[in-house]
PDB file of N, CA and C in Angstrom:
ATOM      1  N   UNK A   1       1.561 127.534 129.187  1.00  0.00           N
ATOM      2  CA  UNK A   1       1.331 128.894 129.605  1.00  0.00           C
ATOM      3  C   UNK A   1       1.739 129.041 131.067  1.00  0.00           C
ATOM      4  N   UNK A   2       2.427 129.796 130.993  1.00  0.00           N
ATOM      5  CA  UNK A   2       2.886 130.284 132.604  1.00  0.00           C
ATOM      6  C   UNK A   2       2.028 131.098 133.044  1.00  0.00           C
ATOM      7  N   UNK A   3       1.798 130.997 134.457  1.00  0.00           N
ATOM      8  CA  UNK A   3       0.737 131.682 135.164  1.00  0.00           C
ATOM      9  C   UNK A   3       1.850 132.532 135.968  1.00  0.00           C
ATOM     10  N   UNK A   4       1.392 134.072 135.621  1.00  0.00           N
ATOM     11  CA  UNK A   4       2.575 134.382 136.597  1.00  0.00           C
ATOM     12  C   UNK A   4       2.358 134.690 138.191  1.00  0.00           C
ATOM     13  N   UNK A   5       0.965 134.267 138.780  1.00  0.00           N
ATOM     14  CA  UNK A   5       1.281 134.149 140.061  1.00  0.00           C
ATOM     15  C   UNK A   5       1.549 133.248 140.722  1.00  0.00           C
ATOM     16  N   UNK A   6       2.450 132.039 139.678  1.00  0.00           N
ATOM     17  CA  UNK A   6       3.030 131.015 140.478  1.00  0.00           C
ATOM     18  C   UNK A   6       4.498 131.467 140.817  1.00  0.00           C
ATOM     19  N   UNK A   7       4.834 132.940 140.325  1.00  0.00           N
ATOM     20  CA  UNK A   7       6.317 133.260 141.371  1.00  0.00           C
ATOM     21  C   UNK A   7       6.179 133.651 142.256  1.00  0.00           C
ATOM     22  N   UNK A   8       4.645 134.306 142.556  1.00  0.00           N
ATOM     23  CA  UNK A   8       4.721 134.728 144.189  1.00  0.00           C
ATOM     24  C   UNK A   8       4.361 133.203 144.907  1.00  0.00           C
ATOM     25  N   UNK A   9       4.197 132.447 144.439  1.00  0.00           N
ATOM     26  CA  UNK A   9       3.580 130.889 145.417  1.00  0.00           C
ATOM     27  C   UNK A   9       4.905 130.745 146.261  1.00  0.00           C
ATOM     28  N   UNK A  10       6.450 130.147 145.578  1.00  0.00           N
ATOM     29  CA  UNK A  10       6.779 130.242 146.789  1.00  0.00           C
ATOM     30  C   UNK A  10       7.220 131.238 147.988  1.00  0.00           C
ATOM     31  N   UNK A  11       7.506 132.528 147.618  1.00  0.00           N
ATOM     32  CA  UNK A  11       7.338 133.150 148.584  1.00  0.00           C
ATOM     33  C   UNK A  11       6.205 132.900 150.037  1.00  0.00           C
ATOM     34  N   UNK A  12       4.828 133.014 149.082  1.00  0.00           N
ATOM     35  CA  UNK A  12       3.666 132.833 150.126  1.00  0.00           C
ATOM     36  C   UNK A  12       4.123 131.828 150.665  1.00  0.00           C
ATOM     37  N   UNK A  13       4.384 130.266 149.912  1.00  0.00           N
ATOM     38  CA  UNK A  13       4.546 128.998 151.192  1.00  0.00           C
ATOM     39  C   UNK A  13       5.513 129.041 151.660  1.00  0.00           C
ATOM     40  N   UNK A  14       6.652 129.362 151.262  1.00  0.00           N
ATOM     41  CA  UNK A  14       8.007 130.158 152.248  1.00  0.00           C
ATOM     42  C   UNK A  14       7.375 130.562 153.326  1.00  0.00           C
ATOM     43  N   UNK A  15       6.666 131.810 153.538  1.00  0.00           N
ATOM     44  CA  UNK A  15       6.141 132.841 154.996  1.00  0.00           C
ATOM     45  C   UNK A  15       5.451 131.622 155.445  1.00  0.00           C
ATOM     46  N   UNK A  16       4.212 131.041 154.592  1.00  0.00           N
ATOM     47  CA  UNK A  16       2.872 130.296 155.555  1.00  0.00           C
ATOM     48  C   UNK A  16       4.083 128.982 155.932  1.00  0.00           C
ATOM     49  N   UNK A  17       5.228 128.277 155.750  1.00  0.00           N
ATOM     50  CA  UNK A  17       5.861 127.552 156.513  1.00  0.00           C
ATOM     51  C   UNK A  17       6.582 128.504 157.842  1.00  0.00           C
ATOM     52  N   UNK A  18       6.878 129.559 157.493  1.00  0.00           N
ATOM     53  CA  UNK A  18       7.611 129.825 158.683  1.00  0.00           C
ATOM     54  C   UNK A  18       7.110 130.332 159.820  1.00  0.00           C
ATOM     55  N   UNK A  19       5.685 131.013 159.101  1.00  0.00           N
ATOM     56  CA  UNK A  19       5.005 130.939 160.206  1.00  0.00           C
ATOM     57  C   UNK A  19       4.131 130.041 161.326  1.00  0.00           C
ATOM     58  N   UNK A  20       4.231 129.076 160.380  1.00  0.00           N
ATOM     59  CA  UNK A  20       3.015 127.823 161.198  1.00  0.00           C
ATOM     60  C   UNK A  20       4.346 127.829 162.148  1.00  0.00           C
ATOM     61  N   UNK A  21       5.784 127.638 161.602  1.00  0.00           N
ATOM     62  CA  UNK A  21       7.084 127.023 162.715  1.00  0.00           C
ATOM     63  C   UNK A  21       6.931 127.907 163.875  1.00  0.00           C
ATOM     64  N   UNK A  22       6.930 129.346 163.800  1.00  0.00           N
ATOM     65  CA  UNK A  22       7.326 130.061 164.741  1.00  0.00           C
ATOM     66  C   UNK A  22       5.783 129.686 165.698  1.00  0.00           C
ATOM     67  N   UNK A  23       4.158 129.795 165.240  1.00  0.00           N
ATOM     68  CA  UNK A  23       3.513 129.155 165.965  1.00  0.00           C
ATOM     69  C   UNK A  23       3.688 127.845 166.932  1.00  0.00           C
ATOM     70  N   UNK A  24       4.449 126.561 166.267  1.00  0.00           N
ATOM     71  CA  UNK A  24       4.693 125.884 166.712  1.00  0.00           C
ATOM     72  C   UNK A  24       5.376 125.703 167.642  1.00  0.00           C
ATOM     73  N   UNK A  25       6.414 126.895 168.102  1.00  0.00           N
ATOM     74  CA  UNK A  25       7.682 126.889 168.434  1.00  0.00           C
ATOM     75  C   UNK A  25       7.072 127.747 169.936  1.00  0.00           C
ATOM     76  N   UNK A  26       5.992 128.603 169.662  1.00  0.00           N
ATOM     77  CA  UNK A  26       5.236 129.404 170.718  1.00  0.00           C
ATOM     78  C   UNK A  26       4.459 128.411 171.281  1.00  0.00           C
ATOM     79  N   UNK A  27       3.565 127.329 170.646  1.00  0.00           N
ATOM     80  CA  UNK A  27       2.849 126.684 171.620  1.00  0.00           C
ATOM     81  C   UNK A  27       3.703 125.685 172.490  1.00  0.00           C
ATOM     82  N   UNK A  28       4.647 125.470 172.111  1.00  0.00           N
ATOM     83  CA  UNK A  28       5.600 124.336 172.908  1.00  0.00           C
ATOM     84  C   UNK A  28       6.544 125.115 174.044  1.00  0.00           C
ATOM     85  N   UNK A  29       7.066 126.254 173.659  1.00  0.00           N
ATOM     86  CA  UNK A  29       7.777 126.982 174.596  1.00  0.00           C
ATOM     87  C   UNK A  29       6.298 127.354 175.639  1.00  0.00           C
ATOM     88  N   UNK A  30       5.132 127.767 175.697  1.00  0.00           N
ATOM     89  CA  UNK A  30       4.156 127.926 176.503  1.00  0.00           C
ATOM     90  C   UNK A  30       3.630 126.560 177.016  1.00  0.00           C
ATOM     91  N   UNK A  31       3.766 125.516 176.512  1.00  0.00           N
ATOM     92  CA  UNK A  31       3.677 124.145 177.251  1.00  0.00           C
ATOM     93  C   UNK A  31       4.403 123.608 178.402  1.00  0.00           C
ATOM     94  N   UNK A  32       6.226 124.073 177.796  1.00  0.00           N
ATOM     95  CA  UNK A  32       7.075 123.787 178.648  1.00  0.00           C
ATOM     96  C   UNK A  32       7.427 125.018 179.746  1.00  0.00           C
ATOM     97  N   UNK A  33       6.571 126.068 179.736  1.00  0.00           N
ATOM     98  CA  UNK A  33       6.438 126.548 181.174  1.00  0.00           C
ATOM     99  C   UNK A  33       5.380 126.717 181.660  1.00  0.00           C
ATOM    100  N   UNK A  34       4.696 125.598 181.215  1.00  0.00           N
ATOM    101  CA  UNK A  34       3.260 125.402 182.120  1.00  0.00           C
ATOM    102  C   UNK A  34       4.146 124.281 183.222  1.00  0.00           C
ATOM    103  N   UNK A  35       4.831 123.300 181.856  1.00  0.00           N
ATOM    104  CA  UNK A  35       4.993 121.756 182.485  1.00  0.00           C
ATOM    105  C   UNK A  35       6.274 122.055 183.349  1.00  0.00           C
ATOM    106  N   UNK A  36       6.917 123.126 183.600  1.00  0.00           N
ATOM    107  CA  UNK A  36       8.254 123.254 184.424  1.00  0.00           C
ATOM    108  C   UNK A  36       7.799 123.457 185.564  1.00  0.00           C
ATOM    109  N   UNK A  37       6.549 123.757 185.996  1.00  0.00           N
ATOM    110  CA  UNK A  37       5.775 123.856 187.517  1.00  0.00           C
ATOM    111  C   UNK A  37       5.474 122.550 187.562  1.00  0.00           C
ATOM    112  N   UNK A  38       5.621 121.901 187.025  1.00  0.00           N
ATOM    113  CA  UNK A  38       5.166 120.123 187.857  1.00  0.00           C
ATOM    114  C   UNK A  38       6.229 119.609 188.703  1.00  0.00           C
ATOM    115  N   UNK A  39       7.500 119.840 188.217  1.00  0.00           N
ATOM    116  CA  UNK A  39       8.224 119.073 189.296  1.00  0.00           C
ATOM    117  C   UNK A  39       8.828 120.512 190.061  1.00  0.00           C
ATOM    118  N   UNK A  40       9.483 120.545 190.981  1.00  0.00           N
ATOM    119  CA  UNK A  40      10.103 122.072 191.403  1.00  0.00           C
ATOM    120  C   UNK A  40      10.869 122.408 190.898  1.00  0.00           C
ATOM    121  N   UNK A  41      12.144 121.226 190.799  1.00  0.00           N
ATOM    122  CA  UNK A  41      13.799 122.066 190.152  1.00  0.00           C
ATOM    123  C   UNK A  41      13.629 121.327 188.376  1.00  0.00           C
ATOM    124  N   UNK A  42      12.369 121.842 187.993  1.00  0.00           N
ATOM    125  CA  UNK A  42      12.614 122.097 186.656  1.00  0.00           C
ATOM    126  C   UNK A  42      12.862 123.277 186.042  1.00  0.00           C
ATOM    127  N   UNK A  43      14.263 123.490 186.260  1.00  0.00           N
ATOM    128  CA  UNK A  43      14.510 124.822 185.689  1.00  0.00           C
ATOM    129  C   UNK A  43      14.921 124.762 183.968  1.00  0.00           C
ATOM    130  N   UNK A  44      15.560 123.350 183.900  1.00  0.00           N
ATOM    131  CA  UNK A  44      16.216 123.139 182.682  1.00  0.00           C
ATOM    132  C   UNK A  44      14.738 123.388 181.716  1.00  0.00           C
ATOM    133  N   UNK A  45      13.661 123.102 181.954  1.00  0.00           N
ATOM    134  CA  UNK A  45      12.142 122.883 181.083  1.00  0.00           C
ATOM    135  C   UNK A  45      12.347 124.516 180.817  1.00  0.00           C
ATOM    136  N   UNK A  46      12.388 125.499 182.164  1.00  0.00           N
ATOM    137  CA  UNK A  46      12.572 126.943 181.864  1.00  0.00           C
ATOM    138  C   UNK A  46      13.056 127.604 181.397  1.00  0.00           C
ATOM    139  N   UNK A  47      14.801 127.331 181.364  1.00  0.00           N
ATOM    140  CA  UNK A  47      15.246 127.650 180.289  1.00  0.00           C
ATOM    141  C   UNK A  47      14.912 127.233 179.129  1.00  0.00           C
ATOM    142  N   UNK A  48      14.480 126.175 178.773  1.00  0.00           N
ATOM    143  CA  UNK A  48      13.834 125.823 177.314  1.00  0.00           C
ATOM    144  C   UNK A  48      12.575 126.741 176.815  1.00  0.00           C
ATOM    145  N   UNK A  49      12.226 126.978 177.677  1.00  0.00           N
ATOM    146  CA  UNK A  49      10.682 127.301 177.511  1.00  0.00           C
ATOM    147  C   UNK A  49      11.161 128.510 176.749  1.00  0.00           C
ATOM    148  N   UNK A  50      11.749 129.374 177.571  1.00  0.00           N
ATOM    149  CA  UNK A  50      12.879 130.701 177.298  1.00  0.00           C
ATOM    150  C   UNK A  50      13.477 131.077 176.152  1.00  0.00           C
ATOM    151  N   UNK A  51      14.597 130.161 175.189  1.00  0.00           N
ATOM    152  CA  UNK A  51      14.843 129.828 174.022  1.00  0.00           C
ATOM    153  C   UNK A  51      13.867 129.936 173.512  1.00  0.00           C
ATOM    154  N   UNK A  52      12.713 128.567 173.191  1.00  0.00           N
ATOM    155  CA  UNK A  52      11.846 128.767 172.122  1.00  0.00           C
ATOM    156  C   UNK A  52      11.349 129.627 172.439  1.00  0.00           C
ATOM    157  N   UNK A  53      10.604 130.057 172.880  1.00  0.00           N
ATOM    158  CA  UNK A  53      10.098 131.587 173.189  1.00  0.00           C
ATOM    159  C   UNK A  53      10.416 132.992 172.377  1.00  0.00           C
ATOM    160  N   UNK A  54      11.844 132.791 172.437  1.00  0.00           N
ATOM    161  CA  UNK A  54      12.907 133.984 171.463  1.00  0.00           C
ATOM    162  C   UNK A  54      12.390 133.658 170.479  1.00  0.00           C
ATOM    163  N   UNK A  55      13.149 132.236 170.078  1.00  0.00           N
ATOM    164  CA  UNK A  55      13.296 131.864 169.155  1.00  0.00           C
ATOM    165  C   UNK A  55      12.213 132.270 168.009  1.00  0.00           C
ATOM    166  N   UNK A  56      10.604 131.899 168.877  1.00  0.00           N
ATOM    167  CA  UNK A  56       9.688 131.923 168.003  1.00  0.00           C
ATOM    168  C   UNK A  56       9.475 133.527 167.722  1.00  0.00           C
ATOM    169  N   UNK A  57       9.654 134.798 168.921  1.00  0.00           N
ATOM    170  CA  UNK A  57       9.403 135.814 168.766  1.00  0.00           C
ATOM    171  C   UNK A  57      10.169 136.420 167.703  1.00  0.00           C
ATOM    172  N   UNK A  58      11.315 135.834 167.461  1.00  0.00           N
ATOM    173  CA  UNK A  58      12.352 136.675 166.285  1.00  0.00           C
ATOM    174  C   UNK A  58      11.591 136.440 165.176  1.00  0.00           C
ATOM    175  N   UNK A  59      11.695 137.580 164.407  1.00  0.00           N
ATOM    176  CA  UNK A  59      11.250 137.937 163.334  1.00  0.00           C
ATOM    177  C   UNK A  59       9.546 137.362 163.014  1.00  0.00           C
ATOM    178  N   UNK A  60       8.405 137.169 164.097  1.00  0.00           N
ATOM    179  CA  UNK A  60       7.398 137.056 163.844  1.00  0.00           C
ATOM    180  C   UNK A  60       6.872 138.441 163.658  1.00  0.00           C
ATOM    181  N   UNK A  61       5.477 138.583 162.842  1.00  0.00           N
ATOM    182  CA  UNK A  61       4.582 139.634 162.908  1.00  0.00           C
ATOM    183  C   UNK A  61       3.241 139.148 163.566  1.00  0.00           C
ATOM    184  N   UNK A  62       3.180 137.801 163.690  1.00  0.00           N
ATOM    185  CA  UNK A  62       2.176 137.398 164.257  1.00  0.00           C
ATOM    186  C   UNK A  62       1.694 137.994 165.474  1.00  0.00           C
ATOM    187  N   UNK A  63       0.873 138.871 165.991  1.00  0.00           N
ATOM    188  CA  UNK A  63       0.216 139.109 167.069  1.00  0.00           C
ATOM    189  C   UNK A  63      -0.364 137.944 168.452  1.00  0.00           C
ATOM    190  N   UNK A  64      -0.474 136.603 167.453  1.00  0.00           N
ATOM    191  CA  UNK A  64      -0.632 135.561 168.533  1.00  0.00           C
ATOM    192  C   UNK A  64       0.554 134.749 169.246  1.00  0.00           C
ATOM    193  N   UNK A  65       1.160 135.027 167.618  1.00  0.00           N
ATOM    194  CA  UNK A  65       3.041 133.973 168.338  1.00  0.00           C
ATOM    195  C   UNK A  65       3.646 135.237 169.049  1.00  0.00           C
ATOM    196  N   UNK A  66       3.690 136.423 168.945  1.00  0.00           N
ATOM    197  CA  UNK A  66       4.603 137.011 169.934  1.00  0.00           C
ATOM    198  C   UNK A  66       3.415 137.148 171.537  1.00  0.00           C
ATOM    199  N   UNK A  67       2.150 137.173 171.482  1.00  0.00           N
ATOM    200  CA  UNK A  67       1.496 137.041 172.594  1.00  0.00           C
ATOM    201  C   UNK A  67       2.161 135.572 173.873  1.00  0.00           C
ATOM    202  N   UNK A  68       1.769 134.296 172.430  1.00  0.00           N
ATOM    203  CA  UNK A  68       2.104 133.580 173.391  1.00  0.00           C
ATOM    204  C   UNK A  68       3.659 132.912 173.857  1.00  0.00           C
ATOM    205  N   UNK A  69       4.424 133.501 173.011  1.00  0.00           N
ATOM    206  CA  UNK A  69       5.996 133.473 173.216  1.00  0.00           C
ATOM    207  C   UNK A  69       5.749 134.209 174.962  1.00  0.00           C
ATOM    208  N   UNK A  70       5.731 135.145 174.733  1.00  0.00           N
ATOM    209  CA  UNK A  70       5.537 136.656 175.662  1.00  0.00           C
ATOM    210  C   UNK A  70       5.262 135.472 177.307  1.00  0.00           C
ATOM    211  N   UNK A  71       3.881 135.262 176.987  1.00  0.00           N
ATOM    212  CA  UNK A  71       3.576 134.445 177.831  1.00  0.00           C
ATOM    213  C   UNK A  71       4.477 133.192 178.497  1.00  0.00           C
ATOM    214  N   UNK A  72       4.926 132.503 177.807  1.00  0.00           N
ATOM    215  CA  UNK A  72       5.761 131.263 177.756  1.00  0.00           C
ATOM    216  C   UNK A  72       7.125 132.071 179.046  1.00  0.00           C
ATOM    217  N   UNK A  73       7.873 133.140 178.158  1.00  0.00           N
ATOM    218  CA  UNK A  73       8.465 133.404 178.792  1.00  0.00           C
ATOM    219  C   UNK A  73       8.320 133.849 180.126  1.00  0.00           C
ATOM    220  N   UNK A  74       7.306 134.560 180.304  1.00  0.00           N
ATOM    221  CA  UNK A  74       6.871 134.737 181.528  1.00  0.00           C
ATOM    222  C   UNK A  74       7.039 134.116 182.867  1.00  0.00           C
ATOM    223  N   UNK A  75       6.357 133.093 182.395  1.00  0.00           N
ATOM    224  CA  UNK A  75       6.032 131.667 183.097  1.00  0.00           C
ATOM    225  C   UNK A  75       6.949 130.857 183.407  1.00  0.00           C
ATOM    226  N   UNK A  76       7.810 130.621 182.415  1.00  0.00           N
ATOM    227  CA  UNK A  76       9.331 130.437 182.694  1.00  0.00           C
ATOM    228  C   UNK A  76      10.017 131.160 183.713  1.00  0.00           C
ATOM    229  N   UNK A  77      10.362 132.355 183.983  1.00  0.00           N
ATOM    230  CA  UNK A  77      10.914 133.259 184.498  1.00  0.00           C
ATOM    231  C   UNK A  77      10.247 133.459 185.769  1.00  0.00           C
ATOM    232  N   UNK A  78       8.917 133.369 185.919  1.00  0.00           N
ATOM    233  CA  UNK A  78       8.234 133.387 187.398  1.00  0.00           C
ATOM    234  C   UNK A  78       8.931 131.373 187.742  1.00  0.00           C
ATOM    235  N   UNK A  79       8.987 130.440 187.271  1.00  0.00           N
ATOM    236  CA  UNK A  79       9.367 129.662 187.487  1.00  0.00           C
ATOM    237  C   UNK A  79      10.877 129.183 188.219  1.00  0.00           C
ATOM    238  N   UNK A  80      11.565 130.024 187.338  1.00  0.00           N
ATOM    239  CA  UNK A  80      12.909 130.140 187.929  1.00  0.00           C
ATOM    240  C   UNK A  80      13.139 130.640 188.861  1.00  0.00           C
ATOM    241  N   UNK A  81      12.342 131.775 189.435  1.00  0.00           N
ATOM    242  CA  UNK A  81      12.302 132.883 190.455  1.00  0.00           C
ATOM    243  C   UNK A  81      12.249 132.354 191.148  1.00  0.00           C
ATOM    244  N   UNK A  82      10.390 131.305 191.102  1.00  0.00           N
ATOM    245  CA  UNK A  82      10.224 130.575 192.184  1.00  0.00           C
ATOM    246  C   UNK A  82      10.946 129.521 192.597  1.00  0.00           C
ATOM    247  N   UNK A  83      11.877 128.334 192.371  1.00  0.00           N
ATOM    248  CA  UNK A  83      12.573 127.619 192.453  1.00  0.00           C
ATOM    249  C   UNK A  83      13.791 128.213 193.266  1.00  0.00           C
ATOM    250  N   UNK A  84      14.321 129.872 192.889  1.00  0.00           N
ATOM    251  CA  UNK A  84      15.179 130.555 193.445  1.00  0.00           C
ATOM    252  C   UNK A  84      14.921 131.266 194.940  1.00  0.00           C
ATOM    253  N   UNK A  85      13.641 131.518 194.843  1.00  0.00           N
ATOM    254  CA  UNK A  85      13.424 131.893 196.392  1.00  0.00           C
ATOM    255  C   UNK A  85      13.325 130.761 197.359  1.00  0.00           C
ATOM    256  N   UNK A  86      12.712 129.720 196.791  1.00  0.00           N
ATOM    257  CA  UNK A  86      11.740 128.290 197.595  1.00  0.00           C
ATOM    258  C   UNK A  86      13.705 127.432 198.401  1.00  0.00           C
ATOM    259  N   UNK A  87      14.306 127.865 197.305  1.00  0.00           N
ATOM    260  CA  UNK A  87      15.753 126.996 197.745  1.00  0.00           C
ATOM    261  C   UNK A  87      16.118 127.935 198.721  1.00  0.00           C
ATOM    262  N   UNK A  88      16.032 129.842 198.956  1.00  0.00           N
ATOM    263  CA  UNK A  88      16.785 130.356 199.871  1.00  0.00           C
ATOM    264  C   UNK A  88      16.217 129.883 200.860  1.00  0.00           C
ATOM    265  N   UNK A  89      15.233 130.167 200.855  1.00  0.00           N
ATOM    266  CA  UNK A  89      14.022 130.027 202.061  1.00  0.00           C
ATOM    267  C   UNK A  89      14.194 128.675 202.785  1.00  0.00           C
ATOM    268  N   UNK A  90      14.404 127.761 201.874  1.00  0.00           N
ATOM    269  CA  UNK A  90      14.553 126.297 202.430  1.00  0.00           C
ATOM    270  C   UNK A  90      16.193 125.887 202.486  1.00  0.00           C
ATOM    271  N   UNK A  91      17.281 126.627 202.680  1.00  0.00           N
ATOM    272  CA  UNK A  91      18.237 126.244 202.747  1.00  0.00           C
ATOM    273  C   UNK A  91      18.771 125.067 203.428  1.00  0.00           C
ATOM    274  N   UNK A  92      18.745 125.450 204.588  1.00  0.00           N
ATOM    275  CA  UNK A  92      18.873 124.782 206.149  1.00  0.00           C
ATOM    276  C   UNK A  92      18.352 122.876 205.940  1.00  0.00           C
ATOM    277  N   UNK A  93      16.994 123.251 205.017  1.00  0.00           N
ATOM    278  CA  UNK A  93      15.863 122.227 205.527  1.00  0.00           C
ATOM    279  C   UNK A  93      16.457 121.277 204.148  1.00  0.00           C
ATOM    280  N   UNK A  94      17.200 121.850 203.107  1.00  0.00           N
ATOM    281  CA  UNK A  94      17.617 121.271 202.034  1.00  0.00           C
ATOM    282  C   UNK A  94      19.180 120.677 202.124  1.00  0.00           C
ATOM    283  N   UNK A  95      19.738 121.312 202.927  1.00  0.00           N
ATOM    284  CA  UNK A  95      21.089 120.498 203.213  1.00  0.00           C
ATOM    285  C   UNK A  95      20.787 119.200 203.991  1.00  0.00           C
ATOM    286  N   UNK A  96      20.083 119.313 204.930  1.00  0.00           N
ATOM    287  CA  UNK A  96      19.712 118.225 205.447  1.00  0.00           C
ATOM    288  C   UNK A  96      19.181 117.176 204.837  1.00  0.00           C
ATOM    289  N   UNK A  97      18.153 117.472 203.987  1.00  0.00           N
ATOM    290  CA  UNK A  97      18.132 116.642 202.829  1.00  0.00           C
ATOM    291  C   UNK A  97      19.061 115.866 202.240  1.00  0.00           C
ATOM    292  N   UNK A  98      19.569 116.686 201.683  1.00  0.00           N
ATOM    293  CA  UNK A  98      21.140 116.136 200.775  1.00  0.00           C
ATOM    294  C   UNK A  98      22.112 115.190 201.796  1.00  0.00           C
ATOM    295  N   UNK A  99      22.208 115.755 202.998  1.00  0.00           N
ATOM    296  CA  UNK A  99      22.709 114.737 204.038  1.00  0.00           C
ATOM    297  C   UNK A  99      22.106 113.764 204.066  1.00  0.00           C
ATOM    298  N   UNK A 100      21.008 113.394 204.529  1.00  0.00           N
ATOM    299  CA  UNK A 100      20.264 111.878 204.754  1.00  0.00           C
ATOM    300  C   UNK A 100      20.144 110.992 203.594  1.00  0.00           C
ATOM    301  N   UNK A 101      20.278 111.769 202.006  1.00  0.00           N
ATOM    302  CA  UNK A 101      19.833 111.255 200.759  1.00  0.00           C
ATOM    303  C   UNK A 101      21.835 110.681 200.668  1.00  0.00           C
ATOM    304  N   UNK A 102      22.543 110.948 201.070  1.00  0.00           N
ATOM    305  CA  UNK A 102      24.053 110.640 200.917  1.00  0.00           C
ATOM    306  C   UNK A 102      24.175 109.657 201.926  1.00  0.00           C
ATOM    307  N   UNK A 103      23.284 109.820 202.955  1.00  0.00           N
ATOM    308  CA  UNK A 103      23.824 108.574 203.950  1.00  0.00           C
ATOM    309  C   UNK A 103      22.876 107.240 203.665  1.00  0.00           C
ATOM    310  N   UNK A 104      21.844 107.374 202.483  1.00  0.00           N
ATOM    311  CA  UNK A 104      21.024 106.122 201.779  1.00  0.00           C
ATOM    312  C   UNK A 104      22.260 105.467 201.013  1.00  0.00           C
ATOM    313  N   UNK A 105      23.024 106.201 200.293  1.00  0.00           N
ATOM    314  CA  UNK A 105      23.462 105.518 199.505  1.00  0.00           C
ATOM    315  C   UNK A 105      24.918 104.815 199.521  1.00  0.00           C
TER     316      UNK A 105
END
């Protein structure tokens, strides 16, 4: 005997996989722009963060994965900013850097 709400099953585990992914994809893009403030010129973590972020926001309905995509990106983007002002600001004090770090080696 066929049960016929085993044709909606895979649909349902179709969505409940793609959604746990796009969750997954939001808590890691919000990890990696927590963790792109640990070192300064982690921008590459920011752009990542950025990607998954999209990534997870496309085509979610989730109210929590597009919250914390939302977020992720954020954080990312204040990250990059900051890395972008901290280098104008420190120009002068960063060439010099790069000079003494060239005359180590």
């Amino acid at each position: 005997m066929a049960n016929s709400s085993t044709n909606d099953t895979p649909t349902e585990v179709t969505q409940a996989r793609d959604d746990g992914r796009r969750q997954g994809l939001a808590i890691a893009a919000l990890a990696l722009g927590l963790i792109s403030f640990v070192s300064l010129l982690g921008a590459e973590k920011a752009i990542l963060a950025i990607v998954l972020g999209v990534i997870a926001m496309s085509g979610s309905s989730s109210r929590l994965v597009r919250q914390r995509s939302f977020i992720a990106i954020g954080l990312a983007l204040l990250q990059i900013v900051t890395t972008g002002v901290v280098m104008l600001l420190y120009q002068d004090e960063l060439g010099q850097l790069v000079e003494l770090l060239s005359k180590l080696s």
